[in-house]
N, C-alpha and C. Protein backbone atom coordinates (compact mmCIF):
# COMPACT_ATOMS: atom_id res chain seq x y z
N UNK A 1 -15.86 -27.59 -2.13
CA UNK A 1 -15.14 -26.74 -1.22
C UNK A 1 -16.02 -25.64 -0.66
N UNK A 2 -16.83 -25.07 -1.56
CA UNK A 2 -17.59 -23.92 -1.26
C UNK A 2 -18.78 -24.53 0.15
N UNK A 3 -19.16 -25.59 0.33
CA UNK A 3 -19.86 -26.28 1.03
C UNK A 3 -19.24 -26.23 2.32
N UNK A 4 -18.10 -26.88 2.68
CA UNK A 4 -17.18 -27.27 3.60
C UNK A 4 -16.53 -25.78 4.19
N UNK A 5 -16.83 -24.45 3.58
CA UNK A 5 -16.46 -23.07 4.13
C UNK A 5 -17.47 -22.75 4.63
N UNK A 6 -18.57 -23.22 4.06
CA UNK A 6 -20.16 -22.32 4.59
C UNK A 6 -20.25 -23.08 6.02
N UNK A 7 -19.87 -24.42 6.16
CA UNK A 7 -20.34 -25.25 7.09
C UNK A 7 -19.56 -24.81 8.35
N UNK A 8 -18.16 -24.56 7.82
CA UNK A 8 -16.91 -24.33 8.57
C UNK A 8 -17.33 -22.60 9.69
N UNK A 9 -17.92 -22.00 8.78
CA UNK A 9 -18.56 -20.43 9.01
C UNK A 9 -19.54 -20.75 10.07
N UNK A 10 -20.83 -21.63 9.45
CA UNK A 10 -21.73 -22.19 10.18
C UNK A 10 -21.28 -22.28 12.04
N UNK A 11 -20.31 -23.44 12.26
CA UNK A 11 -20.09 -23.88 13.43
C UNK A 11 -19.46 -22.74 13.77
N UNK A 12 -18.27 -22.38 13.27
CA UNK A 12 -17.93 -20.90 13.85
C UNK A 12 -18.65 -20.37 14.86
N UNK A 13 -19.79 -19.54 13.98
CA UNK A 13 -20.36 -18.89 14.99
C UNK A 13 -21.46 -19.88 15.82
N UNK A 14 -21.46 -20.64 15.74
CA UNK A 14 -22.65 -21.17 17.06
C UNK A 14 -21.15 -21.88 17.56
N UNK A 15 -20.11 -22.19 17.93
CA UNK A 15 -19.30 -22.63 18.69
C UNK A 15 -19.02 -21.03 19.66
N UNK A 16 -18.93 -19.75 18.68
CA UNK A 16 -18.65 -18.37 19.66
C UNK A 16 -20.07 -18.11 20.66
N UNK A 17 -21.28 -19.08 20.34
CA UNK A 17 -22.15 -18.38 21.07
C UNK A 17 -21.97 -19.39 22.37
N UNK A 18 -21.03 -20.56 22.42
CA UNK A 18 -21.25 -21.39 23.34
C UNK A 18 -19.91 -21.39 24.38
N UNK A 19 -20.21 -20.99 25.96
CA UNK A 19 -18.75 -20.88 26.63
C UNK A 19 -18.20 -21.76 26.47
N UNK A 20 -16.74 -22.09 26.68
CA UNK A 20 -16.05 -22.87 26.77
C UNK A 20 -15.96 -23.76 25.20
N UNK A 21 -16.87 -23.60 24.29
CA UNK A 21 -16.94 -24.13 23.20
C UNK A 21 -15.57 -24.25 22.08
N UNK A 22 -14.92 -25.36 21.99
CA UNK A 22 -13.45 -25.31 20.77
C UNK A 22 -14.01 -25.18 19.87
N UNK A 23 -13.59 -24.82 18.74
CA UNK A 23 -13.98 -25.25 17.25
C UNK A 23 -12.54 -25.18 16.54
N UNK A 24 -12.51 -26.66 16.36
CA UNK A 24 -10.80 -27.37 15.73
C UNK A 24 -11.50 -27.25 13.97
N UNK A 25 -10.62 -26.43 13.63
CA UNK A 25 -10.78 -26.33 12.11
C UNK A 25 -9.70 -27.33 11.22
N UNK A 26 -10.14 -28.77 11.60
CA UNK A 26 -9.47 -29.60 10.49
C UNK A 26 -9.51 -29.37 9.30
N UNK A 27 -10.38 -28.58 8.76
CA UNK A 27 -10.50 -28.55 7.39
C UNK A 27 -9.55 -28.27 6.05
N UNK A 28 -9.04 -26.75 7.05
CA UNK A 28 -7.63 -26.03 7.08
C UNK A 28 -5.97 -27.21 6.56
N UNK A 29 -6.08 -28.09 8.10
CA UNK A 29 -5.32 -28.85 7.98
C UNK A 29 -5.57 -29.81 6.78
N UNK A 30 -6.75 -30.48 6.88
CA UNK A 30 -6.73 -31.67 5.52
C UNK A 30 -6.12 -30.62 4.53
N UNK A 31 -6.72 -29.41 3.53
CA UNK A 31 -6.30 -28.98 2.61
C UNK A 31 -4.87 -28.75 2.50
N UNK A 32 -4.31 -28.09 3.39
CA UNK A 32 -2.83 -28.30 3.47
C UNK A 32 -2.61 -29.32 3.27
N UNK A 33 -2.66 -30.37 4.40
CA UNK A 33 -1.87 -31.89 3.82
C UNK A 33 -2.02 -32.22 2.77
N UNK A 34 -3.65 -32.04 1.81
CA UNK A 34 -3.93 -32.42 0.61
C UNK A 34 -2.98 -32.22 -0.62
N UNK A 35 -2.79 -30.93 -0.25
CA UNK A 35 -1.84 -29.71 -1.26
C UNK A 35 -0.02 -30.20 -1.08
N UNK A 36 0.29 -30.75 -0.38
CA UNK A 36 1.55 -31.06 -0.08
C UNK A 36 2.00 -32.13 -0.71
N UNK A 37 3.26 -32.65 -0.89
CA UNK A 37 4.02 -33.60 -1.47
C UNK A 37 2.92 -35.01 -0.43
N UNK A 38 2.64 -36.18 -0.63
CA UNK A 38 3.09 -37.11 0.35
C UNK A 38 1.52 -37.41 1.05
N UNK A 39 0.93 -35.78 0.61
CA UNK A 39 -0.19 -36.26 1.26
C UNK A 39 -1.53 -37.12 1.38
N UNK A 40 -1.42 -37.20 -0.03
CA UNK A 40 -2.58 -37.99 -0.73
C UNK A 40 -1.83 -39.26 -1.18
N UNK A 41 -2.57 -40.54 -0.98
CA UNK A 41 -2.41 -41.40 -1.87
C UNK A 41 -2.30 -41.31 -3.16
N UNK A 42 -1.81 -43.37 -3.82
CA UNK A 42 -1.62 -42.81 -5.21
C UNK A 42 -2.82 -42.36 -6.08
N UNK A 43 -3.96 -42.96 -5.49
CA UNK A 43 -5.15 -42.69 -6.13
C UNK A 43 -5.52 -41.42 -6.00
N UNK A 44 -4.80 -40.49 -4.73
CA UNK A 44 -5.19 -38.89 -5.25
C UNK A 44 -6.44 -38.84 -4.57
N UNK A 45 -7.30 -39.10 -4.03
CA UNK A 45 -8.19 -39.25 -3.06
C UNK A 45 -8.10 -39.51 -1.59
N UNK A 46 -7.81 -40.97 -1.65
CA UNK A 46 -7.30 -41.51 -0.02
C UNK A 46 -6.10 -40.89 0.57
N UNK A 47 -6.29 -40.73 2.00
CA UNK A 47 -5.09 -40.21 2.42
C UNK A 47 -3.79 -41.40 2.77
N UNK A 48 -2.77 -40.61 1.82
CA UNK A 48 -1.77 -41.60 2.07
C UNK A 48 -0.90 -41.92 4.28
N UNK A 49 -0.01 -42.41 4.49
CA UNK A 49 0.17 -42.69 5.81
C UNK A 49 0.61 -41.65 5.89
N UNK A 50 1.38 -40.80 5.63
CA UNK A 50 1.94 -39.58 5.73
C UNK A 50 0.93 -38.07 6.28
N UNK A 51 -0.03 -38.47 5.11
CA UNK A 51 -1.20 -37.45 5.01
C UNK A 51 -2.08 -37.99 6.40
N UNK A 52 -2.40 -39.42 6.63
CA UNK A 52 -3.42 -39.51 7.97
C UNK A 52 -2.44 -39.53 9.31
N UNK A 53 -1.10 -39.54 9.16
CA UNK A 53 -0.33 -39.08 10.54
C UNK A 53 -0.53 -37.10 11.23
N UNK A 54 -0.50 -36.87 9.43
CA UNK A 54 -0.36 -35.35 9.88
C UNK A 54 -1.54 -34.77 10.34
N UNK A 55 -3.02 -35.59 9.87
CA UNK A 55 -4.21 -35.01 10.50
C UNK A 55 -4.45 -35.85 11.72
N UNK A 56 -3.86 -37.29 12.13
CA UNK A 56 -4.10 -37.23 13.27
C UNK A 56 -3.41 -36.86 14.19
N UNK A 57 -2.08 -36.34 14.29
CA UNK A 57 -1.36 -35.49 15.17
C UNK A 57 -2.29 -34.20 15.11
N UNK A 58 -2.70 -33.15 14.19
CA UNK A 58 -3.18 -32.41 14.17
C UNK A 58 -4.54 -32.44 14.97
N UNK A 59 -5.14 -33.33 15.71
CA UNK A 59 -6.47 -33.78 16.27
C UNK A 59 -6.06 -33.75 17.64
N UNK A 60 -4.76 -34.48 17.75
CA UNK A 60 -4.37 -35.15 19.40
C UNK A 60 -4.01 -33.79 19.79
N UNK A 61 -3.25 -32.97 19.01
CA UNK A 61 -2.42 -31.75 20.03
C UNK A 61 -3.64 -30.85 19.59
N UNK A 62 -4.46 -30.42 18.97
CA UNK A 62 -5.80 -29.63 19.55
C UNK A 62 -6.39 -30.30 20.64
N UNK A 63 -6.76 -31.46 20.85
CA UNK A 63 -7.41 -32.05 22.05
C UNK A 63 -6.57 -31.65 23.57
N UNK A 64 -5.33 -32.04 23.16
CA UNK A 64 -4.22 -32.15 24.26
C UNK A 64 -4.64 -30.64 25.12
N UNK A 65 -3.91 -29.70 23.89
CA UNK A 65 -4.14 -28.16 24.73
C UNK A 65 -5.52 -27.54 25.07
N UNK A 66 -6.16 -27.62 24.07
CA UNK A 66 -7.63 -27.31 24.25
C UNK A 66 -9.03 -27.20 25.16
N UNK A 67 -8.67 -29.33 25.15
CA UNK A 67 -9.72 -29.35 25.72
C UNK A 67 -9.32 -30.64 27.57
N UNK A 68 -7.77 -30.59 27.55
CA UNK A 68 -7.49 -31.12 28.71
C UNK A 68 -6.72 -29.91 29.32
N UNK A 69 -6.75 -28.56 29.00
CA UNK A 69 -5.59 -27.65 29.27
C UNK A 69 -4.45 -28.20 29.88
N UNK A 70 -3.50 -29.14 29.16
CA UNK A 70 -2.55 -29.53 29.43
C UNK A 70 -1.39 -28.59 28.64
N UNK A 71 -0.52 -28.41 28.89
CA UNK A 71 0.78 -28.07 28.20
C UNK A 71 0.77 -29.05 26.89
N UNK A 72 1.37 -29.12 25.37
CA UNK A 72 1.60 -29.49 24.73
C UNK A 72 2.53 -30.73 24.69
N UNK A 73 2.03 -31.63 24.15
CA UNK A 73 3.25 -32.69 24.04
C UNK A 73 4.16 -32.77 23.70
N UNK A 74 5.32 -33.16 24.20
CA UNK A 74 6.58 -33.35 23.45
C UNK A 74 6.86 -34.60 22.77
């Protein structure tokens, strides 16, 4: 974990030195889903369907608003 914050810090700031630059902090999201009922498979590793719906919705609607400045999906 301590790796995946430094890295997370890392892009941070070279994404603030770059205009127009996103920086989508999935990381955030996986741990949440991780931490939640549903989210992990039974093996506790793999993400169960539940857990890879919620990070890939979490991907499409950062892309959506972000980086097509569209309004959000319904």
């Amino acid at each position: 974990m301590e790796d995946a914050a430094l890295y997370n810090e890392a892009m941070a700031g070279v994404a603030a030195t770059c205009d127009g630059v996103h920086l989508h902090d999935l990381h955030s999201v996986a741990v949440e889903a991780a931490a939640g009922a549903g989210g992990l498979g039974e093996d506790g590793v793999h993400w169960s369907e539940a857990g890879a719906r919620t990070l890939g919705e979490a991907v499409a609607a950062y892309l959506w608003t972000h980086n097509c400045s569209w309004p959000a999906a319904v």
